[in-house]
C-alpha atoms as a PDB file:
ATOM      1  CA  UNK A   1      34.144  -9.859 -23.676  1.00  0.00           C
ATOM      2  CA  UNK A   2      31.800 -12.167 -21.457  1.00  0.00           C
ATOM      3  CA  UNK A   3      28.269 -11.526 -21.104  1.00  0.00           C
ATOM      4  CA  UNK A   4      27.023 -10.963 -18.111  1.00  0.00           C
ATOM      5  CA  UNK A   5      23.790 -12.044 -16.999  1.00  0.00           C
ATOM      6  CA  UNK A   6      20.848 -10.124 -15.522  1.00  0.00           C
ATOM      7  CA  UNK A   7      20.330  -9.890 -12.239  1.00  0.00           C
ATOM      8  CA  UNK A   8      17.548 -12.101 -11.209  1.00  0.00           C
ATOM      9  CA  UNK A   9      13.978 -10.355 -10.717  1.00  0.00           C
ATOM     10  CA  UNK A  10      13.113 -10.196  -7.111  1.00  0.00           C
ATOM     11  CA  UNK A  11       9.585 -11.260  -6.163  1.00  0.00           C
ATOM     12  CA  UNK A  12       7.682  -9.590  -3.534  1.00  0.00           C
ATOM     13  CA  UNK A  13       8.483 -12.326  -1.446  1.00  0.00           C
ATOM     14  CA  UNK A  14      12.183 -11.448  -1.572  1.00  0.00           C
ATOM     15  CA  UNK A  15      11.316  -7.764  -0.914  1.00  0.00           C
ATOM     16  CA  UNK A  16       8.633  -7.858   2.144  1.00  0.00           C
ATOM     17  CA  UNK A  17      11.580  -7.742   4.782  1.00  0.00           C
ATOM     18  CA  UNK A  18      14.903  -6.614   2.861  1.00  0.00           C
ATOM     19  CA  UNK A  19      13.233  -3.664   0.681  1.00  0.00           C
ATOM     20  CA  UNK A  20       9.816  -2.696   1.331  1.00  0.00           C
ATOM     21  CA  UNK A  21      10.572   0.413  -0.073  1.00  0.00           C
ATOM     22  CA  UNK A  22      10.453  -1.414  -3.770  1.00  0.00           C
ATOM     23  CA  UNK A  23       7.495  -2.994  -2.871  1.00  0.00           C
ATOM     24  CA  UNK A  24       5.619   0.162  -2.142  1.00  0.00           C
ATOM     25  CA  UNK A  25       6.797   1.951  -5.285  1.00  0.00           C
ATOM     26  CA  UNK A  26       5.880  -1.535  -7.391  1.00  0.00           C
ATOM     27  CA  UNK A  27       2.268  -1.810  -6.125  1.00  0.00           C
ATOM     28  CA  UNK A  28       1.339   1.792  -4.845  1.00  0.00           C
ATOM     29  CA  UNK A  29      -0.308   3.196  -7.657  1.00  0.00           C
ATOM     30  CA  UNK A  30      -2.955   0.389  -8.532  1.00  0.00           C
ATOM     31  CA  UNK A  31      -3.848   0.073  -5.097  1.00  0.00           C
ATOM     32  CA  UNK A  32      -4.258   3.501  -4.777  1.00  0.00           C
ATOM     33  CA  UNK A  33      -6.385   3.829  -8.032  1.00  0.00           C
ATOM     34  CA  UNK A  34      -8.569   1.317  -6.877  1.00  0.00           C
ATOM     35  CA  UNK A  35      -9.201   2.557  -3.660  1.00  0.00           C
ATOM     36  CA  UNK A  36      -9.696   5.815  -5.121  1.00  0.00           C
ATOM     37  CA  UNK A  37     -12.656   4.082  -7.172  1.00  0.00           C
ATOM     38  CA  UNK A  38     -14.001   2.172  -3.802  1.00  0.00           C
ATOM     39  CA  UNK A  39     -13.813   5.793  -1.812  1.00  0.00           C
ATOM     40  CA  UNK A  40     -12.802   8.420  -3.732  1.00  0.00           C
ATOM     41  CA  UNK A  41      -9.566  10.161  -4.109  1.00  0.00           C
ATOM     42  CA  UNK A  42      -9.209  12.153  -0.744  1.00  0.00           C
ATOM     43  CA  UNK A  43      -9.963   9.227   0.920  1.00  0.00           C
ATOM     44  CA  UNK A  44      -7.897   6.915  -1.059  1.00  0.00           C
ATOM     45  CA  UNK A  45      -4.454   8.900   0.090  1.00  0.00           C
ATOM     46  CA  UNK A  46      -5.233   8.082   3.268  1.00  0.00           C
ATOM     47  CA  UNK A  47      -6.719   4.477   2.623  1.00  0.00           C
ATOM     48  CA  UNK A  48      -3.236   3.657   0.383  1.00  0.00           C
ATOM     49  CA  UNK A  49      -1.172   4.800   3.603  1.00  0.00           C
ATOM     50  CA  UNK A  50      -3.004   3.064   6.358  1.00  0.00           C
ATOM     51  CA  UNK A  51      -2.928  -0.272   3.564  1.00  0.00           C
ATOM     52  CA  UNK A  52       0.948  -0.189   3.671  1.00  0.00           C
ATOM     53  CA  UNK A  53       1.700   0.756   7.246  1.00  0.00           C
ATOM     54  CA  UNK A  54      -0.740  -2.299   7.963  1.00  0.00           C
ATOM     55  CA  UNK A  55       1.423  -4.103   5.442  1.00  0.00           C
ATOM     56  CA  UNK A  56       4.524  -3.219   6.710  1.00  0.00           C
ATOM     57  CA  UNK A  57       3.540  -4.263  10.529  1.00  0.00           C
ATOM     58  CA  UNK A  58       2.349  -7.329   9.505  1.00  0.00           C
ATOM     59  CA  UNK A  59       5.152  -8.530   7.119  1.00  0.00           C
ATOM     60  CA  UNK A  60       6.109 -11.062   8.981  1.00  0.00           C
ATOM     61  CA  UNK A  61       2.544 -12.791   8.539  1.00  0.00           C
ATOM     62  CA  UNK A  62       3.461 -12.560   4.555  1.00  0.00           C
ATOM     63  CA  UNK A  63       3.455 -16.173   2.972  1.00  0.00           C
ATOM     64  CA  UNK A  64       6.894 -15.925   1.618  1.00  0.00           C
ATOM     65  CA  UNK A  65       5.508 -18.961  -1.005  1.00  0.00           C
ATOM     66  CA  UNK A  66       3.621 -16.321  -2.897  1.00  0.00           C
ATOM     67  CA  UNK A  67       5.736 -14.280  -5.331  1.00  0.00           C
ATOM     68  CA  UNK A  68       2.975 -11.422  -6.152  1.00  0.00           C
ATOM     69  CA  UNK A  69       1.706  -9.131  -3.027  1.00  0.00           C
ATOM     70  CA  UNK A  70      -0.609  -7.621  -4.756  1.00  0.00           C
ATOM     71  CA  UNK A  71      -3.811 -10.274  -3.303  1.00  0.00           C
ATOM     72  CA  UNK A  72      -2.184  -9.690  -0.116  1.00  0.00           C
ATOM     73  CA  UNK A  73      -2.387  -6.203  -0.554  1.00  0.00           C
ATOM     74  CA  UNK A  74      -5.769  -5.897  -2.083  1.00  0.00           C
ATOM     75  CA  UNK A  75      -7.042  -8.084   1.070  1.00  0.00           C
ATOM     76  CA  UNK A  76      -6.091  -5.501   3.503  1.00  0.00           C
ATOM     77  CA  UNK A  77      -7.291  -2.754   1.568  1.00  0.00           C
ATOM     78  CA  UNK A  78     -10.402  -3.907   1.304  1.00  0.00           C
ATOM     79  CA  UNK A  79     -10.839  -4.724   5.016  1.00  0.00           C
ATOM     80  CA  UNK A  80      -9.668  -0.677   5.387  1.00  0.00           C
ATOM     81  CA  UNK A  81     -13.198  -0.353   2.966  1.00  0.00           C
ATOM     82  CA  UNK A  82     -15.278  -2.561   4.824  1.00  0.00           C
ATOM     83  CA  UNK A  83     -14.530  -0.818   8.527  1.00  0.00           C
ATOM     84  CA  UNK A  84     -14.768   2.424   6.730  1.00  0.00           C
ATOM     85  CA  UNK A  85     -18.558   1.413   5.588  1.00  0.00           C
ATOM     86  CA  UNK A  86     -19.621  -0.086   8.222  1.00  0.00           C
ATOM     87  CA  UNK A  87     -18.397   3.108  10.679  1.00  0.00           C
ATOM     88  CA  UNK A  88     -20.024   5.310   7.602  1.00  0.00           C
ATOM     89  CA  UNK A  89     -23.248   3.339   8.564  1.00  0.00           C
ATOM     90  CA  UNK A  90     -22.665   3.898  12.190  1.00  0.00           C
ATOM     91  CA  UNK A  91     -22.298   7.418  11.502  1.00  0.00           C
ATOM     92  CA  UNK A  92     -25.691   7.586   9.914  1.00  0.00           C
ATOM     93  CA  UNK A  93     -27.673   5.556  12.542  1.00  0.00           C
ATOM     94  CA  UNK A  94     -26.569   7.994  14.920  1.00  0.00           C
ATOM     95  CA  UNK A  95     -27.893  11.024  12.934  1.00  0.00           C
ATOM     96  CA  UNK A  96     -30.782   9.215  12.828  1.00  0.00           C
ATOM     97  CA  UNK A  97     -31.258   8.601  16.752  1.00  0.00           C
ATOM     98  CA  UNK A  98     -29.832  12.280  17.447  1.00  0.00           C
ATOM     99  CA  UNK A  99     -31.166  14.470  14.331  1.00  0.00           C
ATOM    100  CA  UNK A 100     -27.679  15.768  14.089  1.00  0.00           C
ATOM    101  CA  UNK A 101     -25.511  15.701  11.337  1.00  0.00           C
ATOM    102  CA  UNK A 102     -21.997  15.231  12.267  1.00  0.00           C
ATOM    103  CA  UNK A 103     -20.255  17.254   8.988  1.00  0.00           C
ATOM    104  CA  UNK A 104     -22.890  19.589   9.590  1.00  0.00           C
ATOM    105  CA  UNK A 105     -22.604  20.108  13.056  1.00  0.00           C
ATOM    106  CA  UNK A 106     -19.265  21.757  12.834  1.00  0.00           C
ATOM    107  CA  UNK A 107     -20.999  24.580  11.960  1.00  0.00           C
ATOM    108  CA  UNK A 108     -24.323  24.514  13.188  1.00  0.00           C
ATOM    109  CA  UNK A 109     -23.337  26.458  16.672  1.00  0.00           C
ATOM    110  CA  UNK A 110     -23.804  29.327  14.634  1.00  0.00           C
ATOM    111  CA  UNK A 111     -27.314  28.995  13.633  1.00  0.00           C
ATOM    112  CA  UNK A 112     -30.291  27.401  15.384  1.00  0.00           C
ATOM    113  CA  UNK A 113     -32.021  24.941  13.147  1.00  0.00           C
ATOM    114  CA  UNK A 114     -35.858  24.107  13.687  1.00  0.00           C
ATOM    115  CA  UNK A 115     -36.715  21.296  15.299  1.00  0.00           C
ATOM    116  CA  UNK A 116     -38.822  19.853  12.398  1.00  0.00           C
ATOM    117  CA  UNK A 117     -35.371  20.007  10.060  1.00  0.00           C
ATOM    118  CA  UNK A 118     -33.833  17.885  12.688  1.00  0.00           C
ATOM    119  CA  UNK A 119     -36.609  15.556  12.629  1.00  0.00           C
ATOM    120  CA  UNK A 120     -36.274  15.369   8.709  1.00  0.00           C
ATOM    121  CA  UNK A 121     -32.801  15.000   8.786  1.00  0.00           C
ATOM    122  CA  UNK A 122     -32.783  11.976  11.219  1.00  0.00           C
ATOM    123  CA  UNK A 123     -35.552  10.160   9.334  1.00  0.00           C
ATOM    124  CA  UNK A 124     -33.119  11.330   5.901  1.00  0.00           C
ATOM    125  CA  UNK A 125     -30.571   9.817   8.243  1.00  0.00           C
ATOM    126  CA  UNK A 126     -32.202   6.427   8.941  1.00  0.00           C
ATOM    127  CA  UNK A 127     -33.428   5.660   5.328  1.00  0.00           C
ATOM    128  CA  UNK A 128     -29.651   6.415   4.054  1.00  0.00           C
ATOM    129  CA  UNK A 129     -28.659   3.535   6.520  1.00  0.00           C
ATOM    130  CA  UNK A 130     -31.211   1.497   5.289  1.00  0.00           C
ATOM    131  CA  UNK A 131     -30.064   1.569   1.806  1.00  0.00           C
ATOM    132  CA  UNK A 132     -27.366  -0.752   0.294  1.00  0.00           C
ATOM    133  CA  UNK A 133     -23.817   0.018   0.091  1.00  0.00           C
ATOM    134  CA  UNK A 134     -24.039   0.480  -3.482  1.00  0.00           C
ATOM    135  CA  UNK A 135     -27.355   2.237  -3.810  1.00  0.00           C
ATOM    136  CA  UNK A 136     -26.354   4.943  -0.467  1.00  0.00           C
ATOM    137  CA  UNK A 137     -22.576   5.432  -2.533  1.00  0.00           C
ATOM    138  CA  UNK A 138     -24.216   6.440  -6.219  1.00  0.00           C
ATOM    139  CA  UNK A 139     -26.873   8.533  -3.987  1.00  0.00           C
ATOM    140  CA  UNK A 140     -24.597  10.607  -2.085  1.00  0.00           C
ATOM    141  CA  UNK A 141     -21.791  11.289  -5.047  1.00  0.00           C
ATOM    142  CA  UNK A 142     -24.859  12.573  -6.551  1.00  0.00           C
ATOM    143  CA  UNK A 143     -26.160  14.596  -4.048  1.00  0.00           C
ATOM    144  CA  UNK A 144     -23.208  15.816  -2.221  1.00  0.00           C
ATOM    145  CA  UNK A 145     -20.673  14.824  -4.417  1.00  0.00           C
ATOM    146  CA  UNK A 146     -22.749  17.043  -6.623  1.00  0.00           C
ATOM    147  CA  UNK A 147     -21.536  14.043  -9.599  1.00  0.00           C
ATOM    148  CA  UNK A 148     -22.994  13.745 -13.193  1.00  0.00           C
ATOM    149  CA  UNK A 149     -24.181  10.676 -13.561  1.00  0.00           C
ATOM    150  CA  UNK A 150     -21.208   9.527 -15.794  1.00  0.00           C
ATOM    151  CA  UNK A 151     -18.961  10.796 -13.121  1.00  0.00           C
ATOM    152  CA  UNK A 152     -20.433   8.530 -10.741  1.00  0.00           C
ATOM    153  CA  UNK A 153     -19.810   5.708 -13.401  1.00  0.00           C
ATOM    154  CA  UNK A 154     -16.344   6.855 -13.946  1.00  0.00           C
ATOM    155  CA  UNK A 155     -16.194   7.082 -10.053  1.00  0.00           C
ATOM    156  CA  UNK A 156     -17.067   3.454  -9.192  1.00  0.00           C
ATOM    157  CA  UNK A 157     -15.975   1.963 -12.675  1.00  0.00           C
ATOM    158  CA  UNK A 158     -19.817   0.709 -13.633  1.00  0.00           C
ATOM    159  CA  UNK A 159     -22.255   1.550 -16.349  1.00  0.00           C
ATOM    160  CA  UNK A 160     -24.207   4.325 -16.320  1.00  0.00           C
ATOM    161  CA  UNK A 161     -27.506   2.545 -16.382  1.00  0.00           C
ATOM    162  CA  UNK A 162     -25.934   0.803 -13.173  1.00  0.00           C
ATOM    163  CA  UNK A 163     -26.176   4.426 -11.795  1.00  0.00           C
ATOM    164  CA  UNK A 164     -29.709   4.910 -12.760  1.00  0.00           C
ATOM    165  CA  UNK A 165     -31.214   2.027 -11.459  1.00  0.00           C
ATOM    166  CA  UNK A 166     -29.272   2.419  -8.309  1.00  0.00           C
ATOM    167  CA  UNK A 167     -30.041   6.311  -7.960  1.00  0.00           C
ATOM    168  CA  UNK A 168     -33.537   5.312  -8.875  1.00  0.00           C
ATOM    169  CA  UNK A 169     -33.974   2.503  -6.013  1.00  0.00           C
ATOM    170  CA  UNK A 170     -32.368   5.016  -3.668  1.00  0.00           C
ATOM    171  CA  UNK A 171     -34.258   8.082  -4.410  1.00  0.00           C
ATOM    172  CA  UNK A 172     -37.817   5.803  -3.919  1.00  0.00           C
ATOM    173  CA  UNK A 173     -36.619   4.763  -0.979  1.00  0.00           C
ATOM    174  CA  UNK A 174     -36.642   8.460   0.252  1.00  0.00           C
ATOM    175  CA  UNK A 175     -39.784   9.173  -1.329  1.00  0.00           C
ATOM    176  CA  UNK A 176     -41.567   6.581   0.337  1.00  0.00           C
ATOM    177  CA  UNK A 177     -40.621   7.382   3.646  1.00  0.00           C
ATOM    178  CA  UNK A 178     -41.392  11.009   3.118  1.00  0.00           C
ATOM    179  CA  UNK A 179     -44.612   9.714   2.323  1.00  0.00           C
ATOM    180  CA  UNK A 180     -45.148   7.127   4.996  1.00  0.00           C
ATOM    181  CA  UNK A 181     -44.135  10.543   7.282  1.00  0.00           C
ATOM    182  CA  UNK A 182     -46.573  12.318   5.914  1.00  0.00           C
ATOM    183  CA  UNK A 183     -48.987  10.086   6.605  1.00  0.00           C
ATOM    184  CA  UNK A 184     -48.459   9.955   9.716  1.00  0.00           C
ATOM    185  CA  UNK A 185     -48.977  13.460  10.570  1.00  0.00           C
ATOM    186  CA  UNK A 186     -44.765  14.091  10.426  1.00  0.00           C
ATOM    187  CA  UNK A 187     -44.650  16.426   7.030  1.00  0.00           C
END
């Protein structure tokens, strides 16, 4: 009997234009999970597909030198992250200038709201813009996320006391402009 060899392994390289298919299924998952840290998991799904349709458009950019896809693959992903945050900001400045919160809004034709909640919410609005990245993300998966602070940890893969000090930056960055509003006659 003769031995056969193996096949040899394909690289990434060798799959980006004969079996993309492969290369999805190889890297898929870890992308995924760590979009679903960066964003959550909702988002993530849709992240993970707009990361490999990207991919797959652009494979013929792929530097065919580079066995492992994975950097390649994290680097679009996390351009899909930065757009998304910086449109999330976006989103916020305009509550801020308008008073109206865009989730919210889809609902709000049914019920009048007061015109000093509107003010509240746009000044809410402007201070969450304010706020770094990282302190406006533990923030709001506590707040609306409605998170325990070691789900938030869990969430964004940091320590706990990472989510305290950040929650706690971000929560006297509210206070203080609640104050500064009362002060000025706003409250």
């Amino acid at each position: 009997m003769s031995v056969s060899e193996p096949p040899p392994v394909r690289t990434d390289a060798d799959l980006v234009d004969s079996d993309f298919a492969v290369l999805f299924d190889r890297h898929a998952a870890v992308v995924h999970r760590y979009l679903a840290r960066r964003a959550g998991t909702g988002a993530a799904d849709d992240l993970l597909a707009q990361t490999f349709l990207i991919a797959y458009e652009r494979r013929g950019t792929y530097d065919r030198t580079r066995p492992d896809a994975r950097p390649w693959l994290y680097g679009i992903a996390g351009n899909l992250l930065r757009r998304r945050r910086r449109e999330e900001v976006r989103q916020y400045q305009a509550w801020a200038r308008t008073g109206v919160d865009p989730v919210a809004a889809d609902h709000a034709g049914r019920v009048a709201e007061a015109v000093d909640a509107e003010c509240a919410a746009a000044r809410l609005a402007g201070v969450l813009a304010g706020l770094s990245a990282a302190d406006r993300e533990v923030l709001l998966l506590v707040a609306w996320g409605e998170l325990s602070y070691p789900e938030v940890a869990d969430a964004l893969d940091i320590p706990i006391g990472t989510v305290r000090s950040r929650l706690h930056r971000a929560r006297a960055r509210i206070r203080a402009a609640a104050a500064k509003d009362q002060g000025d006659g706003h409250g």
